[in-house]
ModelCIF file with pLDDT and N, C-alpha, C, O atoms, coordinates in Angstrom:
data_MODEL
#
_entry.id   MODEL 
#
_entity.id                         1 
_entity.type                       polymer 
_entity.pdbx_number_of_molecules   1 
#
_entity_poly.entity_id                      1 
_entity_poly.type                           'polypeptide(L)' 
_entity_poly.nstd_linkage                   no 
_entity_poly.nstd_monomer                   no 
_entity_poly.pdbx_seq_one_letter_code       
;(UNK)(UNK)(UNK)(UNK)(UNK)(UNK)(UNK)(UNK)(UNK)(UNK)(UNK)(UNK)(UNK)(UNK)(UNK)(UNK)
(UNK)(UNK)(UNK)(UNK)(UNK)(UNK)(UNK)(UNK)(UNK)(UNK)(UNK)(UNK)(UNK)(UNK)(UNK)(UNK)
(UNK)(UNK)(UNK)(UNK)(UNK)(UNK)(UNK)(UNK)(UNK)(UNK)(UNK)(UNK)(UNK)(UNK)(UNK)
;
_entity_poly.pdbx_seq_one_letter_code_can   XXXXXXXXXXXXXXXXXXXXXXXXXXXXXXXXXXXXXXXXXXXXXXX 
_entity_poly.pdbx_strand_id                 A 
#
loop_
_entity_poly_seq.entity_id 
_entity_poly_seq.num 
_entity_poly_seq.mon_id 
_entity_poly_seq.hetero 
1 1  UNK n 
1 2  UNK n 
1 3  UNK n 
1 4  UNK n 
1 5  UNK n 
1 6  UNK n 
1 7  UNK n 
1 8  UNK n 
1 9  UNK n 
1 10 UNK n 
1 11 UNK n 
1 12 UNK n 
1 13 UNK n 
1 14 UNK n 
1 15 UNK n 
1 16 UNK n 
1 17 UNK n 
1 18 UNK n 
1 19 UNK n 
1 20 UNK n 
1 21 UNK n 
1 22 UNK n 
1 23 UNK n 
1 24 UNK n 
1 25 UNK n 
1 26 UNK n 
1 27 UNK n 
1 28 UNK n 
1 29 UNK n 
1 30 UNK n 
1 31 UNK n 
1 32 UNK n 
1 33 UNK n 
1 34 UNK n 
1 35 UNK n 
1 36 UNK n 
1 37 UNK n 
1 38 UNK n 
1 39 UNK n 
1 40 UNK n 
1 41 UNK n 
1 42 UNK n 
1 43 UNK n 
1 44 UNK n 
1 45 UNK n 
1 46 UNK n 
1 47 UNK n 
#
_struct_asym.id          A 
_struct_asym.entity_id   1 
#
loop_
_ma_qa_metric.id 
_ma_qa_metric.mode 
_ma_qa_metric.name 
_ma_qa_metric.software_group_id 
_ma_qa_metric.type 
1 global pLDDT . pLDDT 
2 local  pLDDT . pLDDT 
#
_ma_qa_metric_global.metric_id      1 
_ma_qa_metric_global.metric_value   79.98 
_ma_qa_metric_global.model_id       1 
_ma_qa_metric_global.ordinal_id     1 
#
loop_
_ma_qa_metric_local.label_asym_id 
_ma_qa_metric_local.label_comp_id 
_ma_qa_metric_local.label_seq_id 
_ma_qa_metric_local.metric_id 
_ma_qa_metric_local.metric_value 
_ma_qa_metric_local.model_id 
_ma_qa_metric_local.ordinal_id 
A UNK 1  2 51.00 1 1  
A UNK 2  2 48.00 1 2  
A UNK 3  2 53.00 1 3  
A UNK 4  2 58.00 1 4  
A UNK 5  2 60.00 1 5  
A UNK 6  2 67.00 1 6  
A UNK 7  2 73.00 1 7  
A UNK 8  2 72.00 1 8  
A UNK 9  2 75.00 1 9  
A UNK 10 2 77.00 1 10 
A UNK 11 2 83.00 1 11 
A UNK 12 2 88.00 1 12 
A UNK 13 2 89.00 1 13 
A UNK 14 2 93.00 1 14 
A UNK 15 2 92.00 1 15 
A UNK 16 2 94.00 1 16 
A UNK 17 2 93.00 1 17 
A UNK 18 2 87.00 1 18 
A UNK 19 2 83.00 1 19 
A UNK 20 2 77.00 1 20 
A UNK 21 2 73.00 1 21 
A UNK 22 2 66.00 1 22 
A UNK 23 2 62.00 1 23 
A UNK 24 2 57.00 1 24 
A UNK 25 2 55.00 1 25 
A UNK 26 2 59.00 1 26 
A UNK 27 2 58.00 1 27 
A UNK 28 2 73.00 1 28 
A UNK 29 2 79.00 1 29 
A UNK 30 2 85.00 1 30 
A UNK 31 2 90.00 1 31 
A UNK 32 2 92.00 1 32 
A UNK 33 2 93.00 1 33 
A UNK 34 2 94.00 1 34 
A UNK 35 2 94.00 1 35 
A UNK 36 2 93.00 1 36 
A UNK 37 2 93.00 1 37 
A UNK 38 2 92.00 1 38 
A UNK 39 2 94.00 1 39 
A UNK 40 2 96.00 1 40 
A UNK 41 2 96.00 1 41 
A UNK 42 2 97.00 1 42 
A UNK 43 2 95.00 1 43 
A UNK 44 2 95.00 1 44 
A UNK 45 2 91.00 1 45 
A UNK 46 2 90.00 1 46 
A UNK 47 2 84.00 1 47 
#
loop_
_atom_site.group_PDB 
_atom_site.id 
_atom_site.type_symbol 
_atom_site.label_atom_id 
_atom_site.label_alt_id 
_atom_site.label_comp_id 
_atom_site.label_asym_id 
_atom_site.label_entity_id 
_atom_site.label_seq_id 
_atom_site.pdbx_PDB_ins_code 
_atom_site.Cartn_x 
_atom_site.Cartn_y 
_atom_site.Cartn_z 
_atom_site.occupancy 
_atom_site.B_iso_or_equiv 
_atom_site.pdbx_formal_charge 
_atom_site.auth_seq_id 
_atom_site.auth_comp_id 
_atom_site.auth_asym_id 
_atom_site.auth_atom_id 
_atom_site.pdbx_PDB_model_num 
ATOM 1   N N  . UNK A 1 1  ? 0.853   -1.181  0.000   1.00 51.00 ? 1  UNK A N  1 
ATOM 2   C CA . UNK A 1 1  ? 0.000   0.000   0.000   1.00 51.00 ? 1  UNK A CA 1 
ATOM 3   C C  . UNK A 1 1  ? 0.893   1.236   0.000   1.00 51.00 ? 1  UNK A C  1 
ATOM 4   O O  . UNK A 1 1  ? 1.910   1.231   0.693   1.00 51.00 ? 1  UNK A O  1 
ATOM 5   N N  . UNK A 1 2  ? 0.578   2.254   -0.714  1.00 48.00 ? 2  UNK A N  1 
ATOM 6   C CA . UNK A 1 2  ? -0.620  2.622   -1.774  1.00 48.00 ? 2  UNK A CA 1 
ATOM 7   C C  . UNK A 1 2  ? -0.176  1.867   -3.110  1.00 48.00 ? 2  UNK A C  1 
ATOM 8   O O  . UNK A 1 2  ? -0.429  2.596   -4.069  1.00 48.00 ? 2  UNK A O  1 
ATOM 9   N N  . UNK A 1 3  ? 0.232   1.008   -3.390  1.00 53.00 ? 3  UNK A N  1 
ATOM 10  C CA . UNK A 1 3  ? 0.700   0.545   -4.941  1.00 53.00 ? 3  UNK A CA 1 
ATOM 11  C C  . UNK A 1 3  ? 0.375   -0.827  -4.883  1.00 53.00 ? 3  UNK A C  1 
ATOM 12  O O  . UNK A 1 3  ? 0.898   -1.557  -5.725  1.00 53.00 ? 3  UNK A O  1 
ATOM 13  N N  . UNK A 1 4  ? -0.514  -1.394  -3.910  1.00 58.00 ? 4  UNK A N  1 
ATOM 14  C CA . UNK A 1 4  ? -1.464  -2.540  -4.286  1.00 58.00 ? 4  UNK A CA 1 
ATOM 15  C C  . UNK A 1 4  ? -2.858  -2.017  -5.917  1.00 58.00 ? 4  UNK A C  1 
ATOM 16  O O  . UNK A 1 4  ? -3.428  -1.035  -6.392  1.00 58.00 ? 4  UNK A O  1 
ATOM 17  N N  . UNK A 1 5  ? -2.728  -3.434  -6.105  1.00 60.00 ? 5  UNK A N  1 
ATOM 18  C CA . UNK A 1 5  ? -4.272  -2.949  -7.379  1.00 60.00 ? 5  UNK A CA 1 
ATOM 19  C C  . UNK A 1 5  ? -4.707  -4.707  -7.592  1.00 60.00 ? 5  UNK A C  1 
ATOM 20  O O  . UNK A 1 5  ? -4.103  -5.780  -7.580  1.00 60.00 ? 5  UNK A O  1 
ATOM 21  N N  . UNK A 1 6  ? -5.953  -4.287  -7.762  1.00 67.00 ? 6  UNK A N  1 
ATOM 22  C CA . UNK A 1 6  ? -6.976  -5.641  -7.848  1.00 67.00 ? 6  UNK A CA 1 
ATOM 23  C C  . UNK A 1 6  ? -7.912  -5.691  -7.113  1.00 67.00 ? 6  UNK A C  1 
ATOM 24  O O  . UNK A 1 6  ? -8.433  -4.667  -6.670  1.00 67.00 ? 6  UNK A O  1 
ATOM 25  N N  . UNK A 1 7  ? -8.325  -6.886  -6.826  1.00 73.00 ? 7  UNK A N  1 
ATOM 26  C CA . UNK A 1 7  ? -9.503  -7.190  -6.403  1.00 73.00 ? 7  UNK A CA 1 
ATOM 27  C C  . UNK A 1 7  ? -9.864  -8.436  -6.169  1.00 73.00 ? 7  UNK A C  1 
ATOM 28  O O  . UNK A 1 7  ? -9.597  -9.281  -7.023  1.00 73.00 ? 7  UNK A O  1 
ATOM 29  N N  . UNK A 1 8  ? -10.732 -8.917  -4.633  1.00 72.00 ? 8  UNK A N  1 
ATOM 30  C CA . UNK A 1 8  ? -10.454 -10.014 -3.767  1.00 72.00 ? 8  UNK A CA 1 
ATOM 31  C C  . UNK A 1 8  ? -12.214 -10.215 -3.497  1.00 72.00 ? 8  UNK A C  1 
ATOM 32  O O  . UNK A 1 8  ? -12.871 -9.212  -3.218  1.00 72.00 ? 8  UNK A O  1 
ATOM 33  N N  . UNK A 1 9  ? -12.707 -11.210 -3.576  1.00 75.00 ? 9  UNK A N  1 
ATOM 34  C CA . UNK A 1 9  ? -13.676 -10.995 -3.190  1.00 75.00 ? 9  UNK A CA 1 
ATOM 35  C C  . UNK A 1 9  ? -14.517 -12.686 -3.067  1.00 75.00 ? 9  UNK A C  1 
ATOM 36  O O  . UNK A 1 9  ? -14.389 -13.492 -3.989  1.00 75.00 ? 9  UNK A O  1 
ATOM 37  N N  . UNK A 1 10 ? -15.309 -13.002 -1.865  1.00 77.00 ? 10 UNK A N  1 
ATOM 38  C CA . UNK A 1 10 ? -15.233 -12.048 -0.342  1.00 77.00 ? 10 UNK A CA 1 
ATOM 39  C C  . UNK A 1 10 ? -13.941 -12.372 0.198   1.00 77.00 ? 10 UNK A C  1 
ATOM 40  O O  . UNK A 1 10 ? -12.960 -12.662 -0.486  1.00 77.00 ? 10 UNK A O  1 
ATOM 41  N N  . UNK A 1 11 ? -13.967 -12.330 1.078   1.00 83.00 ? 11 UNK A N  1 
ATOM 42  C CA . UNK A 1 11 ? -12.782 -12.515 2.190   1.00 83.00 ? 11 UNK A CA 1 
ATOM 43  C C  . UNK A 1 11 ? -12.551 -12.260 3.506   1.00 83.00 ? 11 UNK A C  1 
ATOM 44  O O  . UNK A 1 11 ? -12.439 -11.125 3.969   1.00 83.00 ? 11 UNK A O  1 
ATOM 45  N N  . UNK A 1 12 ? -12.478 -13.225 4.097   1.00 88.00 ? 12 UNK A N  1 
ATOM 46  C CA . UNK A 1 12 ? -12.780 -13.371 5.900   1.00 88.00 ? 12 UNK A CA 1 
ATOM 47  C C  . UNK A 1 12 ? -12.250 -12.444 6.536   1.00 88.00 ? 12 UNK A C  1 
ATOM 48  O O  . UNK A 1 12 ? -11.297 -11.977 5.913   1.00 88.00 ? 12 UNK A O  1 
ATOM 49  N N  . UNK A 1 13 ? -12.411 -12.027 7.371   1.00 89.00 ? 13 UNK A N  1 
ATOM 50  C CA . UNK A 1 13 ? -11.360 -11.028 8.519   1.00 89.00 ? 13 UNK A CA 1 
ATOM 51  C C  . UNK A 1 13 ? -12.118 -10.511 9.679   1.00 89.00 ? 13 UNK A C  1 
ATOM 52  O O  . UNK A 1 13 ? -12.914 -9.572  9.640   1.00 89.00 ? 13 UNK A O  1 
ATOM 53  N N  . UNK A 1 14 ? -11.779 -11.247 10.763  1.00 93.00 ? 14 UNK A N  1 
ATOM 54  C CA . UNK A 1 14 ? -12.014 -11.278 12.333  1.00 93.00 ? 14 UNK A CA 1 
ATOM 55  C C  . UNK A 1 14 ? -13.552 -11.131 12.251  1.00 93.00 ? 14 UNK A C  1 
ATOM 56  O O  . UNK A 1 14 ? -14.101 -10.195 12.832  1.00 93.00 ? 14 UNK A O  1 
ATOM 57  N N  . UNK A 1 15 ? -14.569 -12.443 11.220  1.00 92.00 ? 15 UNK A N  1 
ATOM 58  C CA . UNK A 1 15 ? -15.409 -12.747 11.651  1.00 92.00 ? 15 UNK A CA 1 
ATOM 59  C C  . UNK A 1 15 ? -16.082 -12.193 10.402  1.00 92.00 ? 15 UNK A C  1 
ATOM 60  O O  . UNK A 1 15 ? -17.156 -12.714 10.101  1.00 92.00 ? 15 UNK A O  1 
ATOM 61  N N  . UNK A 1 16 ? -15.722 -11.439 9.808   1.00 94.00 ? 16 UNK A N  1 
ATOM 62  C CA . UNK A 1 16 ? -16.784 -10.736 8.952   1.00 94.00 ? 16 UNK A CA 1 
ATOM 63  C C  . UNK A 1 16 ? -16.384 -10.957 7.361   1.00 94.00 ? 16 UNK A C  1 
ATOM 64  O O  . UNK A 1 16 ? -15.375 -11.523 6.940   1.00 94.00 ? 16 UNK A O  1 
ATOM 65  N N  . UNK A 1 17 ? -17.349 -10.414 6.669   1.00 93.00 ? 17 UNK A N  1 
ATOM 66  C CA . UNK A 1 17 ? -17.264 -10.519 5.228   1.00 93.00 ? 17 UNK A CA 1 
ATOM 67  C C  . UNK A 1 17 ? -16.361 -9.517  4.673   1.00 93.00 ? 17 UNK A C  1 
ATOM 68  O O  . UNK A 1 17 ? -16.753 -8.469  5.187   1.00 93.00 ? 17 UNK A O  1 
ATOM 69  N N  . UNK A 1 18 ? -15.256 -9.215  3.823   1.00 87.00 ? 18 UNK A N  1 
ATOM 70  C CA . UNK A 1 18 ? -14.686 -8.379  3.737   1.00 87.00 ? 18 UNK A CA 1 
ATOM 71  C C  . UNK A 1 18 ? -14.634 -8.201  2.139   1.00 87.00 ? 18 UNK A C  1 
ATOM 72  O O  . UNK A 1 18 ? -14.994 -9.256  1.617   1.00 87.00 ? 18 UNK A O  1 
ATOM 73  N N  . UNK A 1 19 ? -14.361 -7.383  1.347   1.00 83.00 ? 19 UNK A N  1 
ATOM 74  C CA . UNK A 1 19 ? -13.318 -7.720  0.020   1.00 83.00 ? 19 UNK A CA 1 
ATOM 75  C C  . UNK A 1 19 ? -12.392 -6.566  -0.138  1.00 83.00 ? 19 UNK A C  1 
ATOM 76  O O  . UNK A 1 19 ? -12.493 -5.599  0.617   1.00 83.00 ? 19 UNK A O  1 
ATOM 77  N N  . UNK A 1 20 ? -11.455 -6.617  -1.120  1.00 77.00 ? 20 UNK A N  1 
ATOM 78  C CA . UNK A 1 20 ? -10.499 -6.057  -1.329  1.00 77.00 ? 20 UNK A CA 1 
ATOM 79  C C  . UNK A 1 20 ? -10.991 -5.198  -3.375  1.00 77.00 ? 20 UNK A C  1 
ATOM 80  O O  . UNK A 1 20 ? -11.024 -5.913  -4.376  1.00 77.00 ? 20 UNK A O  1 
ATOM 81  N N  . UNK A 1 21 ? -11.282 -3.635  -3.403  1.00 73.00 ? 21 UNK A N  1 
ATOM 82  C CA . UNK A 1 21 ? -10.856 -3.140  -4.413  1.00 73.00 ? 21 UNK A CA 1 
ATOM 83  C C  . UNK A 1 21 ? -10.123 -1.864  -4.637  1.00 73.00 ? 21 UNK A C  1 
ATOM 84  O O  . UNK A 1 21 ? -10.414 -0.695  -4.383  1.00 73.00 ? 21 UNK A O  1 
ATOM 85  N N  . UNK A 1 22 ? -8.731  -2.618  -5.377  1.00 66.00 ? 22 UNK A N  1 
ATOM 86  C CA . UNK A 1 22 ? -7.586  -2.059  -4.582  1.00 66.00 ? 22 UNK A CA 1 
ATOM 87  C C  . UNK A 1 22 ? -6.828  -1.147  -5.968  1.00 66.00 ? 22 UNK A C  1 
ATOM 88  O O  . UNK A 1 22 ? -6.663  -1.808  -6.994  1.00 66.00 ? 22 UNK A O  1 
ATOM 89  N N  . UNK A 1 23 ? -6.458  0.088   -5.982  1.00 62.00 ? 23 UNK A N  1 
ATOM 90  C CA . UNK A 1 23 ? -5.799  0.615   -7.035  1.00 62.00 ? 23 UNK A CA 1 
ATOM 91  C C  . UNK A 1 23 ? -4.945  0.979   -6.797  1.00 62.00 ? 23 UNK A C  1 
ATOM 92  O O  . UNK A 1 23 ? -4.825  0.998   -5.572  1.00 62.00 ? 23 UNK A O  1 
ATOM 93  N N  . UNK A 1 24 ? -3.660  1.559   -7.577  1.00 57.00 ? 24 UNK A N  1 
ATOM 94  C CA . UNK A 1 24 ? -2.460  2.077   -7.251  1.00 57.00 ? 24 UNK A CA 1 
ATOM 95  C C  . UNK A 1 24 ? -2.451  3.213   -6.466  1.00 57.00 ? 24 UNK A C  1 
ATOM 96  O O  . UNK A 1 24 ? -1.421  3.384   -5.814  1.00 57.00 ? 24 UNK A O  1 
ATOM 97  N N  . UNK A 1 25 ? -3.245  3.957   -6.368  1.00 55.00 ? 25 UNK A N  1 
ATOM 98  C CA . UNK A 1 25 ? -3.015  4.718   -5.555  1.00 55.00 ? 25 UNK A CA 1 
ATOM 99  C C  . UNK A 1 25 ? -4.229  4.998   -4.202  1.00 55.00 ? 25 UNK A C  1 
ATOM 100 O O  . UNK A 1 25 ? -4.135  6.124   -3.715  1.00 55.00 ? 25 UNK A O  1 
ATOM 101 N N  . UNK A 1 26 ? -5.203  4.188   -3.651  1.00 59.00 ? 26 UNK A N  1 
ATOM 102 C CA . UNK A 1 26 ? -5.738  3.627   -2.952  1.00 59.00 ? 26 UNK A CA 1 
ATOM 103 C C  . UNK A 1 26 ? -6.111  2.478   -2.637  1.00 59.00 ? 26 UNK A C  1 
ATOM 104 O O  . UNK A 1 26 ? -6.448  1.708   -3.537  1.00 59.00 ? 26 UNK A O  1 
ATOM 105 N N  . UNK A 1 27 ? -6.153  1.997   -1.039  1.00 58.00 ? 27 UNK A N  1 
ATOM 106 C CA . UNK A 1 27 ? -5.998  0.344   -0.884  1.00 58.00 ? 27 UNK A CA 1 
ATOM 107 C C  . UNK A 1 27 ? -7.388  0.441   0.212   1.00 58.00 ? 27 UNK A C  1 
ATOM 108 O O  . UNK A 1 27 ? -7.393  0.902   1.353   1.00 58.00 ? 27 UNK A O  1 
ATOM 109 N N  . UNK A 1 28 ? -8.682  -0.238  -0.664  1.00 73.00 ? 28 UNK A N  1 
ATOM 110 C CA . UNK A 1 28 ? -9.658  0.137   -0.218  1.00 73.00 ? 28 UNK A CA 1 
ATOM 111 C C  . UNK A 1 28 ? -9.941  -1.918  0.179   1.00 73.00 ? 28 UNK A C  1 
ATOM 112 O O  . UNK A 1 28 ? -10.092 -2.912  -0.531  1.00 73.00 ? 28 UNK A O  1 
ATOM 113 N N  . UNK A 1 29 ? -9.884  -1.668  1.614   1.00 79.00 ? 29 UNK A N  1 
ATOM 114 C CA . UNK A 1 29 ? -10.341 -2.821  2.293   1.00 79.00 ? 29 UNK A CA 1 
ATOM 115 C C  . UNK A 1 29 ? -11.867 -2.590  3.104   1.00 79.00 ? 29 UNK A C  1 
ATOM 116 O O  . UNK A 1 29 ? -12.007 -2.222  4.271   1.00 79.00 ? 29 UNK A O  1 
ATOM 117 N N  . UNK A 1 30 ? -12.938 -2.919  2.126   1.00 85.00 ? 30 UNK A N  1 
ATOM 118 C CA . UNK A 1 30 ? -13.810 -3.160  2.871   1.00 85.00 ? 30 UNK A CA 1 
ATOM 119 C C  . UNK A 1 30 ? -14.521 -3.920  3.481   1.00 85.00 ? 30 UNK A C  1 
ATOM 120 O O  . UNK A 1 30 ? -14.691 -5.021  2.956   1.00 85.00 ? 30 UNK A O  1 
ATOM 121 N N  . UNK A 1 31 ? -15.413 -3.558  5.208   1.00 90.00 ? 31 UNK A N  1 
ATOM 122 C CA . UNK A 1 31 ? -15.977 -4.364  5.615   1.00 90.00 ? 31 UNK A CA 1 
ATOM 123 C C  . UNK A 1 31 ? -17.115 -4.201  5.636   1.00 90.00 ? 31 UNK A C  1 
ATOM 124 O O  . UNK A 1 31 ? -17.555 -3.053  5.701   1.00 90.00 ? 31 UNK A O  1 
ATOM 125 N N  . UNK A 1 32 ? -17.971 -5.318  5.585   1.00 92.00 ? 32 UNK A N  1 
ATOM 126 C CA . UNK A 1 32 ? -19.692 -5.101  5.192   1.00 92.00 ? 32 UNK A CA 1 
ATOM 127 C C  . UNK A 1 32 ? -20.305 -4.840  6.570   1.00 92.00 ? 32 UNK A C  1 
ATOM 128 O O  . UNK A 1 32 ? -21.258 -4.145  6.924   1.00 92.00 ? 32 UNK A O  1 
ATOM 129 N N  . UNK A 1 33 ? -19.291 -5.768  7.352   1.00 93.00 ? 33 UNK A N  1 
ATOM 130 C CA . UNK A 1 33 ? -20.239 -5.353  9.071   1.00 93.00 ? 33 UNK A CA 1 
ATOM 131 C C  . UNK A 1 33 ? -21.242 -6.863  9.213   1.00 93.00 ? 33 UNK A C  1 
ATOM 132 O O  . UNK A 1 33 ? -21.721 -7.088  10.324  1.00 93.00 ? 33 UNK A O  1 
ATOM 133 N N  . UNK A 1 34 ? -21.543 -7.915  8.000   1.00 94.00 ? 34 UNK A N  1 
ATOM 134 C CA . UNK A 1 34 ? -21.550 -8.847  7.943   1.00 94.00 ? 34 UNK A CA 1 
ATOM 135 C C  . UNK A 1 34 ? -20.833 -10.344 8.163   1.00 94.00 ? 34 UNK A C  1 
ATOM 136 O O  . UNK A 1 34 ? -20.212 -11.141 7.460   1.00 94.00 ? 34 UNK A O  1 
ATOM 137 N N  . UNK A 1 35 ? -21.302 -10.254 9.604   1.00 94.00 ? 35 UNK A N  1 
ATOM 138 C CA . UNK A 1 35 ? -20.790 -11.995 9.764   1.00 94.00 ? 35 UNK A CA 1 
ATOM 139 C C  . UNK A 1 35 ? -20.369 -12.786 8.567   1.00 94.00 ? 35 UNK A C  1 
ATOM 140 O O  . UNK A 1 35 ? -21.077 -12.595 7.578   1.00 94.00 ? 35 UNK A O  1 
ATOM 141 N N  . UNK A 1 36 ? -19.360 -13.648 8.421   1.00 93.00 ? 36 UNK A N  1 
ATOM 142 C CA . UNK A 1 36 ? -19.282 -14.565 7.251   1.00 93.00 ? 36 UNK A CA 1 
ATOM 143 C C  . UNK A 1 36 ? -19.818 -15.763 7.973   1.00 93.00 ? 36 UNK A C  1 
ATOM 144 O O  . UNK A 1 36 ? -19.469 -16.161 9.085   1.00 93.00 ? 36 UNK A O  1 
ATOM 145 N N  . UNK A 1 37 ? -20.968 -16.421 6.951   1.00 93.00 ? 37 UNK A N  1 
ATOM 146 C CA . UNK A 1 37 ? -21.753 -17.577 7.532   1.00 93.00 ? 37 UNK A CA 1 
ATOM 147 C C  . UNK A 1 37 ? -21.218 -18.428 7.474   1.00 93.00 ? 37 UNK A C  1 
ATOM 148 O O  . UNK A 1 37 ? -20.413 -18.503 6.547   1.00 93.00 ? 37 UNK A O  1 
ATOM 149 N N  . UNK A 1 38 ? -21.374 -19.898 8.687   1.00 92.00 ? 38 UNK A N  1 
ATOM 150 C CA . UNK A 1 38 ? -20.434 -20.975 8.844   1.00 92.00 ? 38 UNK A CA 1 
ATOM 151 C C  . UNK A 1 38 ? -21.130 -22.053 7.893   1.00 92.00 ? 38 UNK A C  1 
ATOM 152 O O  . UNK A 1 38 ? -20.948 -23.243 8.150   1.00 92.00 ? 38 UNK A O  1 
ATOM 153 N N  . UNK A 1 39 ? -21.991 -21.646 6.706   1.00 94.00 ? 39 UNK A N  1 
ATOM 154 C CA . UNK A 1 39 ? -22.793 -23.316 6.253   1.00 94.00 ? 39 UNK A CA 1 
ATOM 155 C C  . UNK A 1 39 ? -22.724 -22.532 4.733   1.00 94.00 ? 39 UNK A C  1 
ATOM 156 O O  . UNK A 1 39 ? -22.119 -21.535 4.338   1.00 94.00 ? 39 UNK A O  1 
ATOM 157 N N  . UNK A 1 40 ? -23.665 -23.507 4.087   1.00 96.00 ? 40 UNK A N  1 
ATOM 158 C CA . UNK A 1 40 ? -23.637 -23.181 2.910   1.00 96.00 ? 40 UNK A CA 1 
ATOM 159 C C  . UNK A 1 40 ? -23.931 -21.536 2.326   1.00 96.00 ? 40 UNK A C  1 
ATOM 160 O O  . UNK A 1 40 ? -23.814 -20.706 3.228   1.00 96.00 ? 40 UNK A O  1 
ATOM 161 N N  . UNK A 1 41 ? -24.247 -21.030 1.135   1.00 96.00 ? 41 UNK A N  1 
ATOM 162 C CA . UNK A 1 41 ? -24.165 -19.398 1.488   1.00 96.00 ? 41 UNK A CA 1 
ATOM 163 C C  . UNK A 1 41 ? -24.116 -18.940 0.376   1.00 96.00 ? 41 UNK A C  1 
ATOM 164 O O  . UNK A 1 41 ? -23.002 -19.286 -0.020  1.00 96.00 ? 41 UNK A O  1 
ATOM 165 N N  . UNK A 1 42 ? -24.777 -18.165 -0.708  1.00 97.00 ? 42 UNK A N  1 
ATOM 166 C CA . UNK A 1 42 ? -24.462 -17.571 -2.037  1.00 97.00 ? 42 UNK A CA 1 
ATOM 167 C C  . UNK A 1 42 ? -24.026 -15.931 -1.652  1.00 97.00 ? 42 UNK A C  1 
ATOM 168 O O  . UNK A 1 42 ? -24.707 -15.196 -0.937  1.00 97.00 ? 42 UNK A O  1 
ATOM 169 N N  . UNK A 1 43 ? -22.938 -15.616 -2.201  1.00 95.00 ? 43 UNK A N  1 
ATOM 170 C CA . UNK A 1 43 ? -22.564 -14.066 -2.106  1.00 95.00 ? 43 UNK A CA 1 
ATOM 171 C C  . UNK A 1 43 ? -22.218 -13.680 -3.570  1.00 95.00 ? 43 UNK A C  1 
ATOM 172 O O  . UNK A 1 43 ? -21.928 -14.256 -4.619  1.00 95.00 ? 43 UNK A O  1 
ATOM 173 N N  . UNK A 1 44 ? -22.427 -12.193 -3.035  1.00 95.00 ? 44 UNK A N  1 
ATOM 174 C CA . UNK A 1 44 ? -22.192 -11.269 -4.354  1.00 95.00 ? 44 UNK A CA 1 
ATOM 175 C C  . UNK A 1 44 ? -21.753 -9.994  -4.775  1.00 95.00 ? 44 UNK A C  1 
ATOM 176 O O  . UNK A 1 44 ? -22.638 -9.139  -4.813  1.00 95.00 ? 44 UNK A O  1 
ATOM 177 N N  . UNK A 1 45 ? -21.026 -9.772  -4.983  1.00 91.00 ? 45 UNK A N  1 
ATOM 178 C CA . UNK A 1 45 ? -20.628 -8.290  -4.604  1.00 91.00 ? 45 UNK A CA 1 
ATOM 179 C C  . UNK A 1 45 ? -20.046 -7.209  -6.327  1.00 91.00 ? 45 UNK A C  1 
ATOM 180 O O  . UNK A 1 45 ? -19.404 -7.563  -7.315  1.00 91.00 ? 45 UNK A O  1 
ATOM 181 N N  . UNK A 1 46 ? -20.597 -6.042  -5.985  1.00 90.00 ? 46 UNK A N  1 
ATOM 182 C CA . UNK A 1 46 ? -20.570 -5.415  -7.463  1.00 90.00 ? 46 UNK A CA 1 
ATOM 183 C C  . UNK A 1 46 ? -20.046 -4.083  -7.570  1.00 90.00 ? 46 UNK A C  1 
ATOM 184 O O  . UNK A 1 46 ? -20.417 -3.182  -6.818  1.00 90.00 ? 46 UNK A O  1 
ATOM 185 N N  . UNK A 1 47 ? -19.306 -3.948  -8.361  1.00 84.00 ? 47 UNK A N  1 
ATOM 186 C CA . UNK A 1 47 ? -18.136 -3.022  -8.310  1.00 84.00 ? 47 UNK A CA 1 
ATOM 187 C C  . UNK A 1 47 ? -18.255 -1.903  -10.004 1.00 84.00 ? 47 UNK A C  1 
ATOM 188 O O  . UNK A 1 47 ? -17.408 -1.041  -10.235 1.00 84.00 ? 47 UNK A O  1 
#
């Protein structure tokens, strides 16, 4: 960071749903504030 770029999606972190869309010159890690569920589960996320 700041010269990460891409994109991760979802992705766990201390319990919650997270993803990563990331450009060279911002490293945008977001969290939904959503639990990641322990069973089966369709996600989706749009950029």
């Amino acid at each position: 960071s700041p010269t990460a770029s891409g994109y991760s999606l979802p992705t766990y972190f201390n319990g919650n749903i997270h993803y990563f869309i990331r450009s060279n010159s911002t490293d945008n890690f977001v969290d939904t504030g959503i639990s990641y569920p322990t069973g089966l589960s369709h996600m989706a996320v749009t950029w």
